[in-house]
Structures are given as C-alpha cells and as structure tokens.
N, C-alpha and C. Protein backbone atom coordinates (compact mmCIF):
# COMPACT_ATOMS: atom_id res chain seq x y z
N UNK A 1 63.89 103.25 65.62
CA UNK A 1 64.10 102.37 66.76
C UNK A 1 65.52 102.59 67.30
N UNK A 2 65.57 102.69 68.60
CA UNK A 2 66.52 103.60 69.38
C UNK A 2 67.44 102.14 70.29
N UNK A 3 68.41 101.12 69.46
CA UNK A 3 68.95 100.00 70.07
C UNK A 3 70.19 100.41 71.10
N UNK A 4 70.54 99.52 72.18
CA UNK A 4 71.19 100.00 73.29
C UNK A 4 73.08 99.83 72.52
N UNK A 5 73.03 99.04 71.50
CA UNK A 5 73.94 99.52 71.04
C UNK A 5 74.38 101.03 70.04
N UNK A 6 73.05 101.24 69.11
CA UNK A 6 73.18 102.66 69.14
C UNK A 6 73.51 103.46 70.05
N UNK A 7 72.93 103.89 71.43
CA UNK A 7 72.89 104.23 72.21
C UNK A 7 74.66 104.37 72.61
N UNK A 8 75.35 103.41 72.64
CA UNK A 8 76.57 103.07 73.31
C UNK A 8 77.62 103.79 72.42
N UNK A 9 77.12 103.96 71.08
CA UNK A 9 77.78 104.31 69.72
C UNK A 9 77.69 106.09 69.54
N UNK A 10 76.53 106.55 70.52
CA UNK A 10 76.77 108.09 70.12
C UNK A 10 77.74 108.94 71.40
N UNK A 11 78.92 109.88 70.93
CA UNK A 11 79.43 110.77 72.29
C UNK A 11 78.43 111.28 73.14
N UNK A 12 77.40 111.79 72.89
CA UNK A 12 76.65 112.36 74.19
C UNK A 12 76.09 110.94 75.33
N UNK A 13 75.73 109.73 75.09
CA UNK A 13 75.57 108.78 75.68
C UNK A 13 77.25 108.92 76.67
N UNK A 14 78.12 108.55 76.33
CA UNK A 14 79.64 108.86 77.17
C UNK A 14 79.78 109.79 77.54
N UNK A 15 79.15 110.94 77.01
CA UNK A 15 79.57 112.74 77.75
C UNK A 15 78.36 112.58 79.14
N UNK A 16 76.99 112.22 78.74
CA UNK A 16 76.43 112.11 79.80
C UNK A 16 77.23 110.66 81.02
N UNK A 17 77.47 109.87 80.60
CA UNK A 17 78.16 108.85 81.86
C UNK A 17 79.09 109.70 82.67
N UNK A 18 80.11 109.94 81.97
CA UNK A 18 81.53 110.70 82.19
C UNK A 18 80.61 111.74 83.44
N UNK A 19 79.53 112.59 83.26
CA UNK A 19 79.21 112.97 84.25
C UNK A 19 78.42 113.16 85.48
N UNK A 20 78.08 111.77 84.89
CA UNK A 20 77.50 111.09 86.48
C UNK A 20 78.07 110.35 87.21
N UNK A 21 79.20 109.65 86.21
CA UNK A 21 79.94 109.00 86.91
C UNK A 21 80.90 109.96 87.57
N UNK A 22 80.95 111.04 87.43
CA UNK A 22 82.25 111.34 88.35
C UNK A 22 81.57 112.72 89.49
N UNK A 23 80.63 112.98 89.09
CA UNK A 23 79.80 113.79 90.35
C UNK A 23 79.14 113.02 91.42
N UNK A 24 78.04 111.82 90.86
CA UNK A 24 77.53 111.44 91.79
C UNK A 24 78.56 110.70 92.70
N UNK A 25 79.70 109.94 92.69
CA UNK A 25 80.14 109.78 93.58
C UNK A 25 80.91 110.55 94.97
N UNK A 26 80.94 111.80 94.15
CA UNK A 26 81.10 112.74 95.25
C UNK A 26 80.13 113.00 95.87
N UNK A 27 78.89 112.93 95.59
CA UNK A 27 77.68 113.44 96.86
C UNK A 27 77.84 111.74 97.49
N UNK A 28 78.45 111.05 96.68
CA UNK A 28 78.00 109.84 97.78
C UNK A 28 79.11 109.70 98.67
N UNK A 29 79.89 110.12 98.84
CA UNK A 29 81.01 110.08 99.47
C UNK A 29 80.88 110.99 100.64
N UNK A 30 80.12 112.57 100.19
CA UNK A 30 79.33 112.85 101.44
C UNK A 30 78.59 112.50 102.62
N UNK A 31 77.95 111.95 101.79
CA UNK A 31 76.72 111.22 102.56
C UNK A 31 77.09 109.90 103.81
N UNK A 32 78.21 109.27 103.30
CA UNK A 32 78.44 107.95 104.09
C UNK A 32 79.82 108.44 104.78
N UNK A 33 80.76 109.24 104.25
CA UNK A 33 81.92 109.49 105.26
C UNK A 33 82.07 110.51 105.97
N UNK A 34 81.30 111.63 105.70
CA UNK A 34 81.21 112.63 106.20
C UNK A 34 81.29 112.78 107.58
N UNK A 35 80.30 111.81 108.24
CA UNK A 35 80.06 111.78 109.93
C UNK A 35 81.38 110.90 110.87
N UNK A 36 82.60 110.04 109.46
CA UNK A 36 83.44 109.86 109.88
C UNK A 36 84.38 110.67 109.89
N UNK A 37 84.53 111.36 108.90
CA UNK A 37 85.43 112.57 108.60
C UNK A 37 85.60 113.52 110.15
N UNK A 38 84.51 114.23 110.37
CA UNK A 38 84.21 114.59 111.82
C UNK A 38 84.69 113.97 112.71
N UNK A 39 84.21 112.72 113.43
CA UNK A 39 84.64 112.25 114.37
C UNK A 39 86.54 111.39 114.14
N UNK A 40 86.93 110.84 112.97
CA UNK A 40 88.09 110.15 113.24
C UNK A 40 89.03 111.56 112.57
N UNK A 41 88.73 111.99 111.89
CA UNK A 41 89.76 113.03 111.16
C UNK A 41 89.62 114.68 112.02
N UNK A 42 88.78 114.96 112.55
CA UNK A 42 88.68 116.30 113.48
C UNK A 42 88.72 116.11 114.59
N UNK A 43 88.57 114.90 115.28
CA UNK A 43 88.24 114.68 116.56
C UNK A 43 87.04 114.75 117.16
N UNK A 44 85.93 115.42 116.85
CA UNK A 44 84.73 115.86 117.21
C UNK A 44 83.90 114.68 118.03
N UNK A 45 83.29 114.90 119.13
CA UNK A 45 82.30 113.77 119.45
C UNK A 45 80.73 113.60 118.49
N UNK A 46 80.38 112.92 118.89
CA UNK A 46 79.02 112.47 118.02
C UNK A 46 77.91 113.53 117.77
N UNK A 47 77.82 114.22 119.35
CA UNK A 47 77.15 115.18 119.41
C UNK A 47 77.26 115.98 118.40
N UNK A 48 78.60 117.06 118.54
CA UNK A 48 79.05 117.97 117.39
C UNK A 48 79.06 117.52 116.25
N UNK A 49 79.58 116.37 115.80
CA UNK A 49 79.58 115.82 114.57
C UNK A 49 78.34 115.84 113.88
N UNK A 50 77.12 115.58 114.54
CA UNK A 50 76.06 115.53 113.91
C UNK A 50 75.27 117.06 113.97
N UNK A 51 75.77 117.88 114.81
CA UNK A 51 75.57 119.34 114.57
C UNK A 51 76.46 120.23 113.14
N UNK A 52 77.16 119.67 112.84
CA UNK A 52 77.81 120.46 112.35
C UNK A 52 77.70 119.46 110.79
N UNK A 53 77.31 118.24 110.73
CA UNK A 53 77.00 117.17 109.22
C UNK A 53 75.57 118.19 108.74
N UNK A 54 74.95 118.20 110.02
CA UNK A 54 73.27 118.69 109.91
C UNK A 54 74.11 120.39 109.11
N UNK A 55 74.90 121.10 109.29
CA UNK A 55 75.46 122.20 109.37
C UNK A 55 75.71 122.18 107.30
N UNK A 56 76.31 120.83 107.51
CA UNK A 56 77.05 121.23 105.92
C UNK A 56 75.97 120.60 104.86
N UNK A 57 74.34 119.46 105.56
CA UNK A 57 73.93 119.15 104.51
C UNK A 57 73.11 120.23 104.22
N UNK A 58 72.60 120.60 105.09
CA UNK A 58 71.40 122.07 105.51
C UNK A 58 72.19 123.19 104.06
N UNK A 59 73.45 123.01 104.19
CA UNK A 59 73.83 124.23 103.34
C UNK A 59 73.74 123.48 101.85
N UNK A 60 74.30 122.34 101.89
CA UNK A 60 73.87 121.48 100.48
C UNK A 60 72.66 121.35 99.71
N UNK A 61 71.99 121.27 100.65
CA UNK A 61 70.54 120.68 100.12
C UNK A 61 70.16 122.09 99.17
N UNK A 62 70.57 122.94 99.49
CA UNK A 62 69.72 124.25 99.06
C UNK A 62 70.46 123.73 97.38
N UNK A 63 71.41 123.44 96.89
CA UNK A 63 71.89 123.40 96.20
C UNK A 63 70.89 123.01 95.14
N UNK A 64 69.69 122.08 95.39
CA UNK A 64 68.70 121.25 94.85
C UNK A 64 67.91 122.17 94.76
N UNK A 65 67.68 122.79 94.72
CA UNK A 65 66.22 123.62 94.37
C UNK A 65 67.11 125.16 93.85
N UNK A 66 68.30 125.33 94.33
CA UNK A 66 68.82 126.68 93.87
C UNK A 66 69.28 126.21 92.08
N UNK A 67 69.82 125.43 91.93
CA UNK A 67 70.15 124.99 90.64
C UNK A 67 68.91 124.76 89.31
N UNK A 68 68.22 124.65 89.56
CA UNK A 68 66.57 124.23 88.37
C UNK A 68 66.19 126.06 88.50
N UNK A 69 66.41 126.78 89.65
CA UNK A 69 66.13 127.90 89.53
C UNK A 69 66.78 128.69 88.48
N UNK A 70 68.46 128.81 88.72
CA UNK A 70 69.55 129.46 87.87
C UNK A 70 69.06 129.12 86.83
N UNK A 71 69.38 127.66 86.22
CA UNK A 71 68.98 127.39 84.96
C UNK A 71 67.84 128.19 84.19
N UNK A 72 66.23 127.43 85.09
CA UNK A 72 65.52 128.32 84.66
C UNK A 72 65.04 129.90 84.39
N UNK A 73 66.08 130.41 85.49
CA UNK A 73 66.35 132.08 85.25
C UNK A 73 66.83 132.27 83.68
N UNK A 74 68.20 131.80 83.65
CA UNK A 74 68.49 131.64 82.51
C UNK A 74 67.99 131.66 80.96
N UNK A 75 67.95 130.77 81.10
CA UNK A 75 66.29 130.43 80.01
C UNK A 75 65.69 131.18 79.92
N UNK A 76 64.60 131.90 80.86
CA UNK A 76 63.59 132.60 80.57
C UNK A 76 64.36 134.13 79.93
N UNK A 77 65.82 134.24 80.37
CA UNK A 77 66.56 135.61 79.67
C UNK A 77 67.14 135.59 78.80
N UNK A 78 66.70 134.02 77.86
CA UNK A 78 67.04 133.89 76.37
C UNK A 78 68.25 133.52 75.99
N UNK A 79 68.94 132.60 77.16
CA UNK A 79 69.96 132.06 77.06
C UNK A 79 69.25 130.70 75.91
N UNK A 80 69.99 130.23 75.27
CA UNK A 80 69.94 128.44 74.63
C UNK A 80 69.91 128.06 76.07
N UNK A 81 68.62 126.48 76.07
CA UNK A 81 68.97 125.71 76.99
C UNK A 81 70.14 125.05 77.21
N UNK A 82 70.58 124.70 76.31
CA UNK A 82 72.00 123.86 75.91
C UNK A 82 73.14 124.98 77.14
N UNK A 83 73.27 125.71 76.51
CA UNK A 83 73.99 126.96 77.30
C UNK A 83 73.79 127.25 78.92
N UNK A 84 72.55 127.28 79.03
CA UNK A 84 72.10 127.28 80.45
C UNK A 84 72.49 126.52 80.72
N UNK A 85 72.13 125.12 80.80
CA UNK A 85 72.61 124.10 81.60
C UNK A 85 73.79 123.88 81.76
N UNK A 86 74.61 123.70 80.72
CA UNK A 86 76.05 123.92 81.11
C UNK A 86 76.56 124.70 81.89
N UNK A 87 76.11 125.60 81.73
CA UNK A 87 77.11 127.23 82.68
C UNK A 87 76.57 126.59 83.76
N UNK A 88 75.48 126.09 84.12
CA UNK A 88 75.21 126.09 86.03
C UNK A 88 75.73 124.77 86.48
N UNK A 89 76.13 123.46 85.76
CA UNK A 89 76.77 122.85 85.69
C UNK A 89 77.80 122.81 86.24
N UNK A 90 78.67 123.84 84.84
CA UNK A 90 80.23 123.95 85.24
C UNK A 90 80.24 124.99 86.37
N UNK A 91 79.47 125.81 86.50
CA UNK A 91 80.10 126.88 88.11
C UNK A 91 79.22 125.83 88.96
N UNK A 92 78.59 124.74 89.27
CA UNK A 92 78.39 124.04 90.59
C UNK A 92 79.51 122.90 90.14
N UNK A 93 80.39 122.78 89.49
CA UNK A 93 81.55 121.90 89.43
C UNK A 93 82.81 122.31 89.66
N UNK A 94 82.74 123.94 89.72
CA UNK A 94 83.64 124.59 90.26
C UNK A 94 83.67 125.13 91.63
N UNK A 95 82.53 125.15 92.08
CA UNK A 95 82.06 125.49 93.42
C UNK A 95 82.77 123.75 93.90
N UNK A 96 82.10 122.66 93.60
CA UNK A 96 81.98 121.55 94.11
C UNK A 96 83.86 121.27 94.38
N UNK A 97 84.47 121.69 93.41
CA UNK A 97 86.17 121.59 93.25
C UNK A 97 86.78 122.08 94.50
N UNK A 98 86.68 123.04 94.32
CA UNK A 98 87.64 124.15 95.05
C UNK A 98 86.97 123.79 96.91
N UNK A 99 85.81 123.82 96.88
CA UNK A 99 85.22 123.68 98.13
C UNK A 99 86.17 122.20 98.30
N UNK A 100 85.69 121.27 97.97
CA UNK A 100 86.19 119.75 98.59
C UNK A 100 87.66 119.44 98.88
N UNK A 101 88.52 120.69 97.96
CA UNK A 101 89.84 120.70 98.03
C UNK A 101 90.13 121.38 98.91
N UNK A 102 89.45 122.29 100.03
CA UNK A 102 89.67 123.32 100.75
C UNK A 102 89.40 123.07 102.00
N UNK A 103 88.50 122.13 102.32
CA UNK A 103 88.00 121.78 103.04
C UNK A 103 88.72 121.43 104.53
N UNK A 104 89.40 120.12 104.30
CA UNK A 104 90.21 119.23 105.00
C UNK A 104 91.71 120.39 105.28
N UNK A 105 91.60 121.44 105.05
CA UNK A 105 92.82 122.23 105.21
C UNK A 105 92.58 123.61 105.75
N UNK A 106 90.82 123.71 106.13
CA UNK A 106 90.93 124.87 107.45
C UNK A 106 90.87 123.86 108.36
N UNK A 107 91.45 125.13 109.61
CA UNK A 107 91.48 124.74 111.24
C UNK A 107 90.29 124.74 111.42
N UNK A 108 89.69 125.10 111.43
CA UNK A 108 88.45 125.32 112.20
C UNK A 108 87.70 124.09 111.52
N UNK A 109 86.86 123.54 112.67
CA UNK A 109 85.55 122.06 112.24
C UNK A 109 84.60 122.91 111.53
N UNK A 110 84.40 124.25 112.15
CA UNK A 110 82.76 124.69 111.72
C UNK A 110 83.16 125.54 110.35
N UNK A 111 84.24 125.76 109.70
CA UNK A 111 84.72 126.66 108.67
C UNK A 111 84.51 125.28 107.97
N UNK A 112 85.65 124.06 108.26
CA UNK A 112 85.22 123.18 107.14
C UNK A 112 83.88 122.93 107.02
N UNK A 113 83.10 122.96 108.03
CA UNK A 113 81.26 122.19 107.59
C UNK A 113 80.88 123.15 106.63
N UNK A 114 81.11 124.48 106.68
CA UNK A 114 80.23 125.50 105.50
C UNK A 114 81.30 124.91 104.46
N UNK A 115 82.49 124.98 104.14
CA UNK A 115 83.25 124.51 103.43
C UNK A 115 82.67 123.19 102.22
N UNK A 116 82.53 121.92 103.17
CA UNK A 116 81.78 120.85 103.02
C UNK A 116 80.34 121.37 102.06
N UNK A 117 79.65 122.00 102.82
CA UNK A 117 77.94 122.48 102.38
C UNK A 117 78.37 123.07 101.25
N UNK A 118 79.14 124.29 101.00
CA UNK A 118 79.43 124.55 99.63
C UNK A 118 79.49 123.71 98.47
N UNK A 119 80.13 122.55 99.28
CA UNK A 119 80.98 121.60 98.16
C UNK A 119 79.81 120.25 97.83
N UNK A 120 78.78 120.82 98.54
CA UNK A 120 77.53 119.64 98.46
C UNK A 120 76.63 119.69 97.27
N UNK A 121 76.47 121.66 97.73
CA UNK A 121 75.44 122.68 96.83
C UNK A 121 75.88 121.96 95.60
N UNK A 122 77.40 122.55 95.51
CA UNK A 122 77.72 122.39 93.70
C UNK A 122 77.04 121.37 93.51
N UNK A 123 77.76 120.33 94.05
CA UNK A 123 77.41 118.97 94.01
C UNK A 123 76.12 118.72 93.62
N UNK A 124 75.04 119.04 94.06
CA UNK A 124 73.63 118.80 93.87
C UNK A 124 73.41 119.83 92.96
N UNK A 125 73.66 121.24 92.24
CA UNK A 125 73.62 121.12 91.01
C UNK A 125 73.73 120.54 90.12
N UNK A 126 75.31 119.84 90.17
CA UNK A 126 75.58 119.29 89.00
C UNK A 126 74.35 117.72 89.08
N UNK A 127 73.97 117.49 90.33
CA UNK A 127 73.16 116.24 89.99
C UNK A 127 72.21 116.30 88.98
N UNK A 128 71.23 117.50 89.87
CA UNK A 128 70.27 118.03 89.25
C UNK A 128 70.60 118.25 87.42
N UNK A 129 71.55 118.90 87.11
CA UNK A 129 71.84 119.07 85.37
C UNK A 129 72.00 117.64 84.90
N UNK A 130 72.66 117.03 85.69
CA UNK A 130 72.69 115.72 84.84
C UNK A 130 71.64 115.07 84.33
N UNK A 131 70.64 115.36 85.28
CA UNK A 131 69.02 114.10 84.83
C UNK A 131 68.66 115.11 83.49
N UNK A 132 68.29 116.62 83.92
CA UNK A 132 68.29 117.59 83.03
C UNK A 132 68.56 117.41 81.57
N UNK A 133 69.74 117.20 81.73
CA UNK A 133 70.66 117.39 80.04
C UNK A 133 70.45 115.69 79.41
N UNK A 134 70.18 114.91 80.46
CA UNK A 134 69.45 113.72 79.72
C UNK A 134 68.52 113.59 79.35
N UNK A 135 67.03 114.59 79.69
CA UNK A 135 66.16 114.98 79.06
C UNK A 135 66.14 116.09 78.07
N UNK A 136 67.30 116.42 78.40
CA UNK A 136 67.12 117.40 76.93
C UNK A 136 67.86 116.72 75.44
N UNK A 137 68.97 115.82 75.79
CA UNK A 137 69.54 115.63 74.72
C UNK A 137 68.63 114.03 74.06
N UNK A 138 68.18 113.71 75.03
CA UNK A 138 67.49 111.94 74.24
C UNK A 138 66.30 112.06 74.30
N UNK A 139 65.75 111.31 73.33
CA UNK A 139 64.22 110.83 72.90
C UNK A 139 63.90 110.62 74.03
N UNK A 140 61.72 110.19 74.17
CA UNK A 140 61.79 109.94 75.53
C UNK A 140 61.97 108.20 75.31
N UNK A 141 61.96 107.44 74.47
CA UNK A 141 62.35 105.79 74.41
C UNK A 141 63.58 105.65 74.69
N UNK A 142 64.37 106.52 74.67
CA UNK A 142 66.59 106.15 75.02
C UNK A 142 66.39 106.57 76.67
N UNK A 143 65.43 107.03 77.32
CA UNK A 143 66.20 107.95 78.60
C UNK A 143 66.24 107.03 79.44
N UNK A 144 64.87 106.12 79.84
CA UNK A 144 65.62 104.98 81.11
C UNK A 144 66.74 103.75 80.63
N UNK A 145 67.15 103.61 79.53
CA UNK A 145 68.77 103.14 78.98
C UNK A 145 69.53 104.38 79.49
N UNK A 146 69.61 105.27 79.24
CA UNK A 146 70.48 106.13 79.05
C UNK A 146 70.92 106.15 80.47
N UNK A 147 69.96 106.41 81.42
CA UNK A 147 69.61 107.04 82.79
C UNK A 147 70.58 105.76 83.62
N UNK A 148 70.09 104.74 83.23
CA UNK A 148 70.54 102.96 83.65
C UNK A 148 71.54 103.43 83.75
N UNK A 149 72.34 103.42 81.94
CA UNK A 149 73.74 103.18 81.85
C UNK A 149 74.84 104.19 82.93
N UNK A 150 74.09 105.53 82.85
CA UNK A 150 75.43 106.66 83.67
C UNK A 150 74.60 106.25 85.17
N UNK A 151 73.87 105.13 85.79
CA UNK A 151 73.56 104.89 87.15
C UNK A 151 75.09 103.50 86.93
N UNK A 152 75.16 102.80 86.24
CA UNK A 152 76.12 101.92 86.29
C UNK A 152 77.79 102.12 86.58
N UNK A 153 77.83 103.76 85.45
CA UNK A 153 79.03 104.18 85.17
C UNK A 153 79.35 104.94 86.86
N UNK A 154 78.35 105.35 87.16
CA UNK A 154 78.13 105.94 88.91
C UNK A 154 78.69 104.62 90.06
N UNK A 155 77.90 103.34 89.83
CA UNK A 155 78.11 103.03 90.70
C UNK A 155 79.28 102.16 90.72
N UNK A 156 80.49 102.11 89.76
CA UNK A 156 81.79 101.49 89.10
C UNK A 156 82.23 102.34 89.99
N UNK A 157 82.69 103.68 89.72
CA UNK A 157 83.49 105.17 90.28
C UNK A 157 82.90 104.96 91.68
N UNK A 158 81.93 104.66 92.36
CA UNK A 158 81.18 104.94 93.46
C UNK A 158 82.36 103.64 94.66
N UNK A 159 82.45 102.52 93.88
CA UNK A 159 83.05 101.32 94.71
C UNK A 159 84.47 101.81 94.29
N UNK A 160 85.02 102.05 93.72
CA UNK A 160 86.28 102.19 93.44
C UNK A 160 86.76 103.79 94.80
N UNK A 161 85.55 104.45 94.84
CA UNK A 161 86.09 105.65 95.31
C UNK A 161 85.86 105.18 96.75
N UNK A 162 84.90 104.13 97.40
CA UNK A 162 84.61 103.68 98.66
C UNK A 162 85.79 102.74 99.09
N UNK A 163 86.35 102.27 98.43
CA UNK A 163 88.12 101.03 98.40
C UNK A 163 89.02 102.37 98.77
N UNK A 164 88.74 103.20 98.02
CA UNK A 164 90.48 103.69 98.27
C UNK A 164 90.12 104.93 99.31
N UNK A 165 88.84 105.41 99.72
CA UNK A 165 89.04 105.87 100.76
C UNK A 165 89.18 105.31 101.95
N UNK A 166 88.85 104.05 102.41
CA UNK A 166 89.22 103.17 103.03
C UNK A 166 90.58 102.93 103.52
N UNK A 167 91.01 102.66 102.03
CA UNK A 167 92.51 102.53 102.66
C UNK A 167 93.08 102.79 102.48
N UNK A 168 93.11 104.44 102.55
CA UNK A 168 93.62 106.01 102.38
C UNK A 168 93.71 106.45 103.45
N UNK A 169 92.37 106.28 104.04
CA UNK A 169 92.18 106.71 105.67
C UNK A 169 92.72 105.92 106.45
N UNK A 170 92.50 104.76 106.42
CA UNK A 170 93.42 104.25 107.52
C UNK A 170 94.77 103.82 107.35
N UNK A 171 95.49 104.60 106.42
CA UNK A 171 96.91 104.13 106.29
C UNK A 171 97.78 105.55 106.37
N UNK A 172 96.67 106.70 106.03
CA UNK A 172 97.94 107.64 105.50
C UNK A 172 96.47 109.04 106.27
N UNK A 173 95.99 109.93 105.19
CA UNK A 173 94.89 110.77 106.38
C UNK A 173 93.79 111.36 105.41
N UNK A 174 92.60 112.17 105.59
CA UNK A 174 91.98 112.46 104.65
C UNK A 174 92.12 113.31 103.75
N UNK A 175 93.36 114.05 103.48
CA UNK A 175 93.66 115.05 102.67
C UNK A 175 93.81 114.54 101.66
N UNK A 176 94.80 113.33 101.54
CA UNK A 176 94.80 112.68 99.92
C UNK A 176 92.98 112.21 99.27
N UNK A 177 92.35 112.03 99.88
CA UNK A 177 90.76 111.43 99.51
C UNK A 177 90.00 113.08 99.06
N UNK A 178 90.22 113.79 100.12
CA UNK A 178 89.66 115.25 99.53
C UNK A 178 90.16 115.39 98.39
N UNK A 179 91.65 115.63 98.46
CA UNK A 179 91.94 115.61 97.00
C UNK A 179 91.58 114.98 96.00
N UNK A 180 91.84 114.16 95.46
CA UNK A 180 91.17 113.39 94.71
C UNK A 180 89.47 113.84 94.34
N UNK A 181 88.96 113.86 95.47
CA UNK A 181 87.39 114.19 95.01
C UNK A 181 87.42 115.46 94.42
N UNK A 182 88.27 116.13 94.93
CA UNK A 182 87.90 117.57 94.32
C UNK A 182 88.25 117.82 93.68
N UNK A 183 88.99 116.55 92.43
CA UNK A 183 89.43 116.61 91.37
C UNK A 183 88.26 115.83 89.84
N UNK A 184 87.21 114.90 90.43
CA UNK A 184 86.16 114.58 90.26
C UNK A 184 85.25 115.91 89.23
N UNK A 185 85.30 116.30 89.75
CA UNK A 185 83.68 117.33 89.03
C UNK A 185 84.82 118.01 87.83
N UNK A 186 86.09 117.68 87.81
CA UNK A 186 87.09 118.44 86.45
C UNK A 186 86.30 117.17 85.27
N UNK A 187 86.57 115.89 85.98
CA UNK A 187 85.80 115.06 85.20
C UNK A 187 84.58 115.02 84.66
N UNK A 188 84.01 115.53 85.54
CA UNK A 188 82.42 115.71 84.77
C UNK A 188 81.97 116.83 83.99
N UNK A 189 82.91 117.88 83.91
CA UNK A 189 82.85 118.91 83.15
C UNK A 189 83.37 118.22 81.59
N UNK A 190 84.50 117.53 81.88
CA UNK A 190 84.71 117.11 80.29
C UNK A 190 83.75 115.81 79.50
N UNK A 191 82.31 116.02 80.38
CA UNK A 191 81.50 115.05 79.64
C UNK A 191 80.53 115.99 79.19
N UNK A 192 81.06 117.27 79.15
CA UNK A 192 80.04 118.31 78.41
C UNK A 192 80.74 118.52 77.04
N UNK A 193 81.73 118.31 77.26
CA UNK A 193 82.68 118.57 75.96
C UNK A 193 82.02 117.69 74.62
C-alpha cells in the first residue's frame, strides 16, 4: 500500500515535481504573455502579433509529437528507457534555455517568433517526458498522487512566475522575465538528478 506520505518521503516523487514545476511554467508563460510580449514589448499591431504568435506556436507544437518520437527512436536502438528519456529531456531543456534567453535580444520580431517556437518545442518535450518518466518510475496506484502533487508544485512556480512578470514588465522591460525563464528548464534538469 502506496501512502501519500510515502510518496512525499521518496527523491524521485521531488525529482519528478522539481520538473514540472519549473518547465510547465514556462509553456505557461507562453501561452498567456506571448501576444503581449509582441504588441507592448515589440511594438507590433494585433494583426502581426497574431501572425507571427501563430508563427512561434506552429513551430512549438511540433515539439509534441517530435519528442515521444526521439525517445521512442531511441529505445527501439537499445538505449535504457531511463536513458532515453532523459537525454530528450535534457536537449529539449537546453533547446528550451538558450532559445528563451535569446529571444528578447534579436532585432528582428520574426527572428524572435522562430526564436520563441524553438523555445516552445523544447518546452513541450520536456512536458511530454515529464508525464512519461512518471509512468515509468511509479506503480500504476502512486501516479494520479504523484501527477496531482508536481500539478500543485506547477501551479505554486506558475503564480509566482505570473506576479513578477507583471511587475517586471511594467516597471523595468522583458529581458529580465526572459531571463529568468530561461533559467527555469536548468531547474528541471536537476529533478533528473
């Protein structure tokens, strides 16, 4: 019998939080500021803005179906699952890094949107590994606890990261908030550790 304080008591229960909590709030941070990012931080009108959001999720989304692929490439060439998943993990947490940090610092709107989409892809790898490596590492009686708890540890990091971009942006500009995020997925790599 699998109790939610056991649960709380083993490192992989915290290695899995540690990395949901600190990825998923970067796709959510996509998702809701993005179309402000565009219009108050580039200038862009609505029109473009939503040509060029459509621009960086279009390149993200692939991220979701390209990631279960790698993995499963992987695998089938006799990698350990354990191994697989990690490696596509950590290179969509390194993709997700470097992209989000890079972003807010080309000239060009349409360089940052592929910029952005890069930094989505990772992003939606690492989502994708996360549910993954929670089915691989827990019984199936621990996984909707398990699943709960790193949705909780998500949505703590999720309000904390929605406050201070707030009033980040309107006090000072979006480069400090990029930063920061694209310092995020360093975090979720050390919940593989």
């Amino acid at each position: 019998n699998i109790t939610m304080g056991s649960l709380l008591r083993m490192k992989q229960t915290w290695g899995v939080v540690a990395m949901r909590a600190f990825s998923g709030p970067l796709s959510q941070f996509y998702w809701y500021w993005l179309p402000l990012y565009f219009v108050r931080g580039r200038g862009l009108s609505m029109i473009s803005m939503a040509g060029l959001a459509s621009v960086s999720y279009l390149v993200g989304g692939c991220g979701q179906l390209g990631a279960g692929y790698v993995s499963g490439f992987l695998i089938r060439a006799g990698w350990p699952v354990d191994r697989a998943r990690k490696a596509t993990f950590t290179v969509g947490a390194a993709l997700a890094a470097v992209c989000t940090f890079l972003a807010p610092l080309s000239q060009s709107s349409f360089h940052a949107a592929l910029m952005i989409g890069m930094g989505i892809f990772g992003v939606n790898v690492m989502a994708n590994h996360v549910i993954a490596i929670i089915t691989d590492v827990f019984p199936e009686p621990a996984l909707a606890r398990v699943t709960g708890t790193t949705g909780m540890g998500e949505g703590i990091i999720t309000m904390a990261m929605t406050l201070f971009t707030g009033v980040v942006v309107d006090h000072f500009s979006w480069v400090p908030v990029f930063s920061l995020a694209a310092f995020m997925p360093l975090g979720a790599v050390a919940g593989l550790l």
